[in-house]
Structures are given as C-alpha cells and as structure tokens.
N, C-alpha and C. Protein backbone atom coordinates (compact mmCIF):
# COMPACT_ATOMS: atom_id res chain seq x y z
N UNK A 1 118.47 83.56 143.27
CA UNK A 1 118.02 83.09 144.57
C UNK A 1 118.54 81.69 144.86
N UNK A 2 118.61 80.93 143.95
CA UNK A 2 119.27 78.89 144.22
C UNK A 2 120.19 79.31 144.78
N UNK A 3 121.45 80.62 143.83
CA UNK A 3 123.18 80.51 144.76
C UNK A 3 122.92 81.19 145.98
N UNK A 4 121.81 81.33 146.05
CA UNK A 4 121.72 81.95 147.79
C UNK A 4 121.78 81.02 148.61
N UNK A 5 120.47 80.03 148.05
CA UNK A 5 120.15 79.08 149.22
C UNK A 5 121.12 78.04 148.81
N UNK A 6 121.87 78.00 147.75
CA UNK A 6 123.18 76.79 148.38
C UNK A 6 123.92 77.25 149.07
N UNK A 7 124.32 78.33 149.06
CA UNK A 7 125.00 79.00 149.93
C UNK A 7 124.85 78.71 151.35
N UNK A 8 123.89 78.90 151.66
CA UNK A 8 123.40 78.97 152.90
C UNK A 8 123.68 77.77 152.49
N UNK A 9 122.83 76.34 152.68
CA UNK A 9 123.22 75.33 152.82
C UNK A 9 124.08 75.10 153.13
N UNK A 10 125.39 75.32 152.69
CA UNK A 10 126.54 75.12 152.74
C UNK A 10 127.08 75.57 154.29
N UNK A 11 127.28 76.46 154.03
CA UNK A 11 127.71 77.48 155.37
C UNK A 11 126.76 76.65 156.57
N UNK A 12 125.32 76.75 156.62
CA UNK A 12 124.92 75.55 157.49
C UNK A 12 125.39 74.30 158.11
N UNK A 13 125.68 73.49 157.03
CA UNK A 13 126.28 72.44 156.76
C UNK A 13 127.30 72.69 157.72
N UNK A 14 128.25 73.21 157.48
CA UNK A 14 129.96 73.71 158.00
C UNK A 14 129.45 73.70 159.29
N UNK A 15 128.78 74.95 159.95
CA UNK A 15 128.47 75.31 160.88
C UNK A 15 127.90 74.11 162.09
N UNK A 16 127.16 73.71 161.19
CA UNK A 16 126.48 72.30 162.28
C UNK A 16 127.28 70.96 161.95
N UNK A 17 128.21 71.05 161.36
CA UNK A 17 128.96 69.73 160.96
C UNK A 17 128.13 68.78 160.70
N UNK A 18 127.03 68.88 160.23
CA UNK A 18 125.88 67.75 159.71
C UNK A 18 125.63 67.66 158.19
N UNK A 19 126.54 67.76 157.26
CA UNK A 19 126.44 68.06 155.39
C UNK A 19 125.11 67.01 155.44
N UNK A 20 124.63 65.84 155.95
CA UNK A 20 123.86 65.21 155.36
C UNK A 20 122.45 65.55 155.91
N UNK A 21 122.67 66.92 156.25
CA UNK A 21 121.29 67.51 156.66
C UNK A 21 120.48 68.51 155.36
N UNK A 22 121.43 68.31 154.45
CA UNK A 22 121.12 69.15 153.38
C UNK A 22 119.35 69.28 152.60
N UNK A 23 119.16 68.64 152.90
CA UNK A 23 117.51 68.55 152.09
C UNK A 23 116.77 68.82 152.90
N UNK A 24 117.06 68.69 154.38
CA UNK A 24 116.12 69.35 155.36
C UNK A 24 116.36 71.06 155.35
N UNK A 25 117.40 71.21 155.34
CA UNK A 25 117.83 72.73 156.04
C UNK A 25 117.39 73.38 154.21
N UNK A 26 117.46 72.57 152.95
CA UNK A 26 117.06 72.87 151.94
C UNK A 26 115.99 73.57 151.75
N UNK A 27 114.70 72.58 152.46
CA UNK A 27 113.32 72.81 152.70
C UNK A 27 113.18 74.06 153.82
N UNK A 28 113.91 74.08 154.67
CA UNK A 28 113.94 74.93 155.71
C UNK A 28 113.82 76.27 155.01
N UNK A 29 114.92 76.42 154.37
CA UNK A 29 115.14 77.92 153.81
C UNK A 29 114.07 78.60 152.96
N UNK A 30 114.45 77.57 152.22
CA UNK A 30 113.20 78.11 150.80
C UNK A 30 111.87 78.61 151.51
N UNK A 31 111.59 77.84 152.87
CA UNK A 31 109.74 78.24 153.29
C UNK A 31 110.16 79.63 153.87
N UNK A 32 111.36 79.94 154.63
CA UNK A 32 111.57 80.77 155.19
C UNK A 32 112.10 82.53 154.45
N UNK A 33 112.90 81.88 153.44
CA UNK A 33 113.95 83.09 152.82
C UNK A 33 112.53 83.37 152.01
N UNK A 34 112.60 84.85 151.84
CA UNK A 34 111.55 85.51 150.63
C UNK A 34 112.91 86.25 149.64
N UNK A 35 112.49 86.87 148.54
CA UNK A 35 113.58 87.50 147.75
C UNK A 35 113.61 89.05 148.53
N UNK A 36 115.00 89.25 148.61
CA UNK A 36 114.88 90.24 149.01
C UNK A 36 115.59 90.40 150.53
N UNK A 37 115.11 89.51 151.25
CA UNK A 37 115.60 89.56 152.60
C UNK A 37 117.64 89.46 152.90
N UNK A 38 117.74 90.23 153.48
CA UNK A 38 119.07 90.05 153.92
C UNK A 38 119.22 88.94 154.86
N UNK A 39 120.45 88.30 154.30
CA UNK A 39 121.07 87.05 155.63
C UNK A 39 122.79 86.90 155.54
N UNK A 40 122.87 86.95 156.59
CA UNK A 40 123.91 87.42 157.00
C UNK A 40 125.00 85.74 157.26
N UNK A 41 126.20 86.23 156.02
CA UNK A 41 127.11 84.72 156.38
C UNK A 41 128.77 85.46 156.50
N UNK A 42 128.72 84.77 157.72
CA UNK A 42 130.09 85.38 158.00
C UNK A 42 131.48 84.06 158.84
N UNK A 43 132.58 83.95 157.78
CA UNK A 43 133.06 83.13 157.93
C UNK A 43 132.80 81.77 157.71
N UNK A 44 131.87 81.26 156.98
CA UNK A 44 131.27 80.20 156.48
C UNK A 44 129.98 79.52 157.65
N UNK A 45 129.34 80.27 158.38
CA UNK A 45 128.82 80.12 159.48
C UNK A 45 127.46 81.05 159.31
N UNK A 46 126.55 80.73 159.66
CA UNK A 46 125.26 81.66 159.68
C UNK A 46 125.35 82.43 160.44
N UNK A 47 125.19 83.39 160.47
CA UNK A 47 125.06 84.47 161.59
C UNK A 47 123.43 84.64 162.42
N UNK A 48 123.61 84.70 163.51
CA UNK A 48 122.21 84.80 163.77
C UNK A 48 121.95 85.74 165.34
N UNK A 49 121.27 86.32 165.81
CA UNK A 49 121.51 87.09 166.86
C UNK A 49 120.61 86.35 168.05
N UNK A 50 121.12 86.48 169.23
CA UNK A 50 120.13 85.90 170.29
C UNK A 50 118.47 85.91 170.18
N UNK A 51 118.81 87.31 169.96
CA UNK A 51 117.42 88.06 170.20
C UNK A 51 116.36 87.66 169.33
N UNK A 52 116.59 86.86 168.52
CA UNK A 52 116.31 85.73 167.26
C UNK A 52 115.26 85.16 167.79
N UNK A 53 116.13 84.31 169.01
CA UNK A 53 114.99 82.97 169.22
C UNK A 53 114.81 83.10 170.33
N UNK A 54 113.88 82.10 170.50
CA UNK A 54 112.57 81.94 171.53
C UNK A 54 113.08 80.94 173.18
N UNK A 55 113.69 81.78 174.11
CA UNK A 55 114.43 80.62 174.85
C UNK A 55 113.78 80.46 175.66
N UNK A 56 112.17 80.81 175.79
CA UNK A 56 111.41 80.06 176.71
C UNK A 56 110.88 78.33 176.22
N UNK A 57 111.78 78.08 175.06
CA UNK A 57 111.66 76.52 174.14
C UNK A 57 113.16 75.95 174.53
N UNK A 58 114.00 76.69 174.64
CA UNK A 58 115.87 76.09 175.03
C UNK A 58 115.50 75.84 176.46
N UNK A 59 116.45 75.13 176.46
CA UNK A 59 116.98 74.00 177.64
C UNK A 59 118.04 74.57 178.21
N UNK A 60 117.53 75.00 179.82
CA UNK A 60 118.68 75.82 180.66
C UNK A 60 119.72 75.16 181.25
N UNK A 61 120.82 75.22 181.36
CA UNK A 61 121.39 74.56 181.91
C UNK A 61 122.45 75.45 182.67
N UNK A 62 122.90 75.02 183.90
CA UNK A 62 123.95 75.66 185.22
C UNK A 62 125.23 74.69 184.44
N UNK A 63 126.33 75.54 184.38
CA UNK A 63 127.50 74.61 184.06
C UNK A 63 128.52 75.66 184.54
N UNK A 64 129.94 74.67 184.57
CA UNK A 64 130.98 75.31 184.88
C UNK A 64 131.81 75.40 183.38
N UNK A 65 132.15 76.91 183.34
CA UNK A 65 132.61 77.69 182.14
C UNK A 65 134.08 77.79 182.50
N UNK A 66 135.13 77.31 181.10
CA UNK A 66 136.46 78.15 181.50
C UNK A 66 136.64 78.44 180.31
N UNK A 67 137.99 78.69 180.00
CA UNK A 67 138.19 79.58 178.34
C UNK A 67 139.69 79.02 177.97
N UNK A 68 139.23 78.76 176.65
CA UNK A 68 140.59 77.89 176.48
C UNK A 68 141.07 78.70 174.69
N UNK A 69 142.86 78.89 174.20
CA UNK A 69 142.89 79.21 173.14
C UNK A 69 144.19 78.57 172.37
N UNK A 70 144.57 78.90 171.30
CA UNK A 70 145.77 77.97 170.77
C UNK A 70 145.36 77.82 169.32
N UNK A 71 146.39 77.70 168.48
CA UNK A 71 146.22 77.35 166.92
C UNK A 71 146.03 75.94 166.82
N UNK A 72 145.23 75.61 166.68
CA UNK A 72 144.54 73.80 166.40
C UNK A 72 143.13 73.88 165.80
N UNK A 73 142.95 72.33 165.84
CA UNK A 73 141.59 71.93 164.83
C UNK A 73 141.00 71.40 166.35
N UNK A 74 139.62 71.47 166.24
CA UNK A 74 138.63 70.94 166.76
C UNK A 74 138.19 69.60 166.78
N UNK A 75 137.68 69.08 167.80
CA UNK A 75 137.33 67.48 167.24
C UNK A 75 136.70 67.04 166.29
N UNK A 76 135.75 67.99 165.94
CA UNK A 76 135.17 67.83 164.63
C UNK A 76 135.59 68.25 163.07
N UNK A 77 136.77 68.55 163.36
CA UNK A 77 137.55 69.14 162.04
C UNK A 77 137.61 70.38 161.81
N UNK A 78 137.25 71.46 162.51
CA UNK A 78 137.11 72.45 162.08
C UNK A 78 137.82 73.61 162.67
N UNK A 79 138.88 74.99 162.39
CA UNK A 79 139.52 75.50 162.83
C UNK A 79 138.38 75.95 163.76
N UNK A 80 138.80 76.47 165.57
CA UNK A 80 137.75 77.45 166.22
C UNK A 80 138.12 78.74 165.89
N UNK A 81 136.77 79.25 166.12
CA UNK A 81 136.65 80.72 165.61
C UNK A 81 136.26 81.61 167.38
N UNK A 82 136.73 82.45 167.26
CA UNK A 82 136.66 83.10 168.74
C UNK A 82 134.64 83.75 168.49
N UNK A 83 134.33 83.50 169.86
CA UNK A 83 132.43 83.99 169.27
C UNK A 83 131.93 82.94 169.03
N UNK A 84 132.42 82.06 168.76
CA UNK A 84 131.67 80.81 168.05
C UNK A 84 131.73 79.16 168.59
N UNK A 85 132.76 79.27 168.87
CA UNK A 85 133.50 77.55 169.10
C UNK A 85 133.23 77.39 170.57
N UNK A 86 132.71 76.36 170.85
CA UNK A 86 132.52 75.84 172.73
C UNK A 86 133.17 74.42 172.41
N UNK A 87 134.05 74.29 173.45
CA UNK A 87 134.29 72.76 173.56
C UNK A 87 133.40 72.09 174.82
N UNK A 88 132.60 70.92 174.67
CA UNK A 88 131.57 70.08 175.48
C UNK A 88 131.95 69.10 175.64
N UNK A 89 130.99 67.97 176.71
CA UNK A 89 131.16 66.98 176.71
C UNK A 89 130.20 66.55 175.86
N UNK A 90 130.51 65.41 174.99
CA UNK A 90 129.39 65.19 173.65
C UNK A 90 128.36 64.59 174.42
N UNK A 91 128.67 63.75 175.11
CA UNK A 91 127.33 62.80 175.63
C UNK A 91 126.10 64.12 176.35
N UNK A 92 126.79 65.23 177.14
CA UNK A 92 125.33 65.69 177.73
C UNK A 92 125.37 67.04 176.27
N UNK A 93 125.87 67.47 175.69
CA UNK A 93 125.83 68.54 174.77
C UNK A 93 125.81 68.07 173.16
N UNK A 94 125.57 67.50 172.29
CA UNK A 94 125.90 66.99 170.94
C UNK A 94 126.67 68.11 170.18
N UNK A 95 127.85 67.56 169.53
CA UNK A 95 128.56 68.38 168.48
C UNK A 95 127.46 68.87 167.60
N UNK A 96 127.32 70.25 167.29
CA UNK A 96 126.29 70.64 166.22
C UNK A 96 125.30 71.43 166.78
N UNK A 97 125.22 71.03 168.30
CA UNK A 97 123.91 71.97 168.85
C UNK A 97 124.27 73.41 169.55
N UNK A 98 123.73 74.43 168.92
CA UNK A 98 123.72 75.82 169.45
C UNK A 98 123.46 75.93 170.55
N UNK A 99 124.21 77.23 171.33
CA UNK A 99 124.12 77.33 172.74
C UNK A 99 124.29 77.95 172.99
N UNK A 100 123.27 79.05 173.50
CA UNK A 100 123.44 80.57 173.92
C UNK A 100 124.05 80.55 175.06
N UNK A 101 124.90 81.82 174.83
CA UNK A 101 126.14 81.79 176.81
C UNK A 101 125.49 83.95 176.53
N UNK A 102 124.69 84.04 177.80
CA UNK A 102 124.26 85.23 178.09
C UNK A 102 124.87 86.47 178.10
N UNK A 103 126.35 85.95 178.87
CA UNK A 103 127.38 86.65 179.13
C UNK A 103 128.30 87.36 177.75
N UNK A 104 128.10 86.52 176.65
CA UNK A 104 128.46 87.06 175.67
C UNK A 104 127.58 87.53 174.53
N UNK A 105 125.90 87.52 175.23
CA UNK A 105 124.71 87.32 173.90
C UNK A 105 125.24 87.02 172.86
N UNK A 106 125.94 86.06 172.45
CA UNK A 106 125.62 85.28 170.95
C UNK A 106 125.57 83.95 171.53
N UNK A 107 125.30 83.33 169.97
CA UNK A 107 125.22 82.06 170.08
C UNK A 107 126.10 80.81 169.82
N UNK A 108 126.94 80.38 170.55
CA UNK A 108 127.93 79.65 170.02
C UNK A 108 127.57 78.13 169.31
N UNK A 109 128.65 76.94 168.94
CA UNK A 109 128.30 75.79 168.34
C UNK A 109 129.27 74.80 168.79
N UNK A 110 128.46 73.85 169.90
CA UNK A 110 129.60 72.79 169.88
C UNK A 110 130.06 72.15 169.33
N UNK A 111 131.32 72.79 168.68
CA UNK A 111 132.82 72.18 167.91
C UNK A 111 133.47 71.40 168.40
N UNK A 112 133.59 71.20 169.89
CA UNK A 112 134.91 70.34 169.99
C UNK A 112 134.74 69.70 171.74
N UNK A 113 135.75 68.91 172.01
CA UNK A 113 135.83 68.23 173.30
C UNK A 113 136.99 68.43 173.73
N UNK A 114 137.62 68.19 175.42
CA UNK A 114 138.46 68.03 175.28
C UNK A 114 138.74 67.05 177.05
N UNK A 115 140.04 66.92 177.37
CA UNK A 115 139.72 65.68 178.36
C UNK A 115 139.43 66.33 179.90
N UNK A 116 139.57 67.34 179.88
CA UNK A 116 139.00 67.75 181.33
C UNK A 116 137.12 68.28 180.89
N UNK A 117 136.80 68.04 179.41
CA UNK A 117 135.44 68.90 179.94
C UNK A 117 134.42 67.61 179.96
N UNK A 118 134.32 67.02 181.19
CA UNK A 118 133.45 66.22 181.61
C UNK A 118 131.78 66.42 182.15
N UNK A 119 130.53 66.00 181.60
CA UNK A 119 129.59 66.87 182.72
C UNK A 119 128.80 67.93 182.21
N UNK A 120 128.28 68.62 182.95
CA UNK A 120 128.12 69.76 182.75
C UNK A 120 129.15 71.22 182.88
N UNK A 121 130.22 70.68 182.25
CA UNK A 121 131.35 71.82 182.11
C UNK A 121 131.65 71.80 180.14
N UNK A 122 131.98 73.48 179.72
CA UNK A 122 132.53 73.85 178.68
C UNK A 122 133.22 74.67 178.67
N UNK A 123 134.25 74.62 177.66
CA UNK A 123 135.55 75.19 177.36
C UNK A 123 134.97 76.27 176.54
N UNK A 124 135.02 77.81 176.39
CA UNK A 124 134.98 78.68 175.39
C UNK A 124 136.15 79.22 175.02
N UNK A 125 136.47 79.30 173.30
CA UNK A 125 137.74 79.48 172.62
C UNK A 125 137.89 80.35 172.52
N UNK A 126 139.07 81.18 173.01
CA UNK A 126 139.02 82.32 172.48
C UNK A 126 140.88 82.71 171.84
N UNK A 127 140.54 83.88 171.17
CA UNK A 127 142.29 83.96 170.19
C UNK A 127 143.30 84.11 171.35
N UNK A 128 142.53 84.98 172.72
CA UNK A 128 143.88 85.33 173.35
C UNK A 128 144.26 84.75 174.58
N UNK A 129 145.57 84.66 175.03
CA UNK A 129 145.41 83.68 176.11
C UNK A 129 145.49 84.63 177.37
N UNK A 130 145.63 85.74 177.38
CA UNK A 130 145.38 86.80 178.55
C UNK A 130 144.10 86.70 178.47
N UNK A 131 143.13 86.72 177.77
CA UNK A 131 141.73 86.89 177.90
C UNK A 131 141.00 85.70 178.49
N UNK A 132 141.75 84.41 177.92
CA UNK A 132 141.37 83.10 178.76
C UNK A 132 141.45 83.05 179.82
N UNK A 133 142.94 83.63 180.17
CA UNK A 133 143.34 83.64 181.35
C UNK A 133 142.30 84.29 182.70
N UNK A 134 142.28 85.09 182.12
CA UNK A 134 141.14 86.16 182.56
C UNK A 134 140.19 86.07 183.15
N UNK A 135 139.45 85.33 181.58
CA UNK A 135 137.95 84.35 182.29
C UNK A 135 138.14 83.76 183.41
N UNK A 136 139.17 82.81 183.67
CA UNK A 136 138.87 81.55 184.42
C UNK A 136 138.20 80.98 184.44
N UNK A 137 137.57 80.39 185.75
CA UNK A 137 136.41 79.00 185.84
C UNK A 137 135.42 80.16 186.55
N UNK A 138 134.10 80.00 185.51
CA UNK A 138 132.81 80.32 186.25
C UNK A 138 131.63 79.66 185.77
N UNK A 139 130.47 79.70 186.86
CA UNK A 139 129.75 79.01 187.45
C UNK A 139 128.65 79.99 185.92
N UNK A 140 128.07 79.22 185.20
CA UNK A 140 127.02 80.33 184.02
C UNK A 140 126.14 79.10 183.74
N UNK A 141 124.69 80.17 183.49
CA UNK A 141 123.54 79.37 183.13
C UNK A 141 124.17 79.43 181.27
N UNK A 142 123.54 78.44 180.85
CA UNK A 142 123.46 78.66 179.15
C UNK A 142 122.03 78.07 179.09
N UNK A 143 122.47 78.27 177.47
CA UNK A 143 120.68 77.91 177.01
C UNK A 143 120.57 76.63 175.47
N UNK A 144 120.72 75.74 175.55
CA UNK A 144 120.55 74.62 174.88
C UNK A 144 119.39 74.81 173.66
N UNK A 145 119.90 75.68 172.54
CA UNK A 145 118.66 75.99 171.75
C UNK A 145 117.79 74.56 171.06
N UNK A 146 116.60 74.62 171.11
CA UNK A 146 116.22 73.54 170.18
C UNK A 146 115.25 74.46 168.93
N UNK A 147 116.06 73.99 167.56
CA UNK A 147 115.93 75.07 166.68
C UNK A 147 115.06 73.57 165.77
C-alpha cells in the first residue's frame, strides 16, 4: 500500500506542478485510499472523471476558448498531453488548478500560458492541427474546481 500512495503522490505532484505539496496530498490519500480500491494513473497524471466532483462548490466562469497544438514544453515544464493541458492567463486561472470544460467532460490542468491568452480566454492543446483548426474561437462556460 506505501508504493501506492507514493505513487500517487508523485503523479499528483507532476500533475499539479506543486512537488512541495507532498505531505498534504500525503495526508489526503491515506484518509481517503482504503486497500483494495482501484485508482486510476495514467500518464503520470491522476485520472479522475467529472462526474467525481461536486460543481455546485467550482467557480463558473464564461471565457473565450480556442485550440492550440505543436511539439513543445509548457510554461511550466511539462510536455502537453491532448485531454489534459489548457493554456491560461496565470493571474485570473493559477498554473495547477483543475478545470472542467463541459464540452469535453473531463477535467483539464492549467499547464501553460501563452501571449495572446489574456483575461478570461484559454488555449486547449490538442495533437492535431485540423482539429484545432476546427475548434476555433468559442464562447464556453468552464468550471474552476476547488478541490
């Protein structure tokens, strides 16, 4: 059960780009994980499903959505993963905080910035650039989890 919950730790860690959150998310697990339970880590990232949490507690927000893709690192160091990676503006979004986008029910993680996403606007990464293309610019509520 410990190489579980370092595990997790870890993958946490990655995921929220916060390693020095370790003794909290430590405590977190242990009250939470029982033996036995399945948890799901995929790509060094927790997996977790919308339907999870409670978004009458998240913070709604109207923003303008476009879709952006390309082989690079993130501002925070980390390759984006398509499903996962939002680029924000840090000041109204913090690197690290989860953010449900409806349109795709999961939950993504702001990874990265970039110089047009000012505001209430985010970039979602994705592998293909026909599919970016695709998206374009739209007008989407998200949901600002507070976990």
């Amino acid at each position: 059960m410990k190489s579980l919950v370092q595990s997790i730790i870890i993958a946490t860690s990655l995921a929220t780009n916060r390693p020095n959150k370790e003794m909290e998310i430590n405590s977190q697990i242990e009250n939470k994980i029982q033996e036995g339970q399945t948890i799901g880590i995929k790509k060094k990232h927790v997996v977790k499903h919308a339907s999870k949490f409670n978004l009458d507690n998240a913070i709604k927000m109207q923003v303008g959505a476009t879709a952006y893709c390309g082989d690079t690192i993130t501002s925070t160091g980390v390759k984006p993963v398509e499903g996962t990676t939002i680029a924000v503006d840090p000041k109204i979004i913090p690197y690290g905080t989860k953010v449900y986008i409806p349109q795709f029910n999961k939950v993504f993680i702001a990874q990265d910035c970039g110089s047009a996403i000012k505001g209430n606007r985010i970039d979602i990464f994705m592998n293909d650039y026909d599919q970016a293309m695709e998206w374009g610019y739209k007008t989407i509520t998200i949901y600002i989890l507070n976990e």
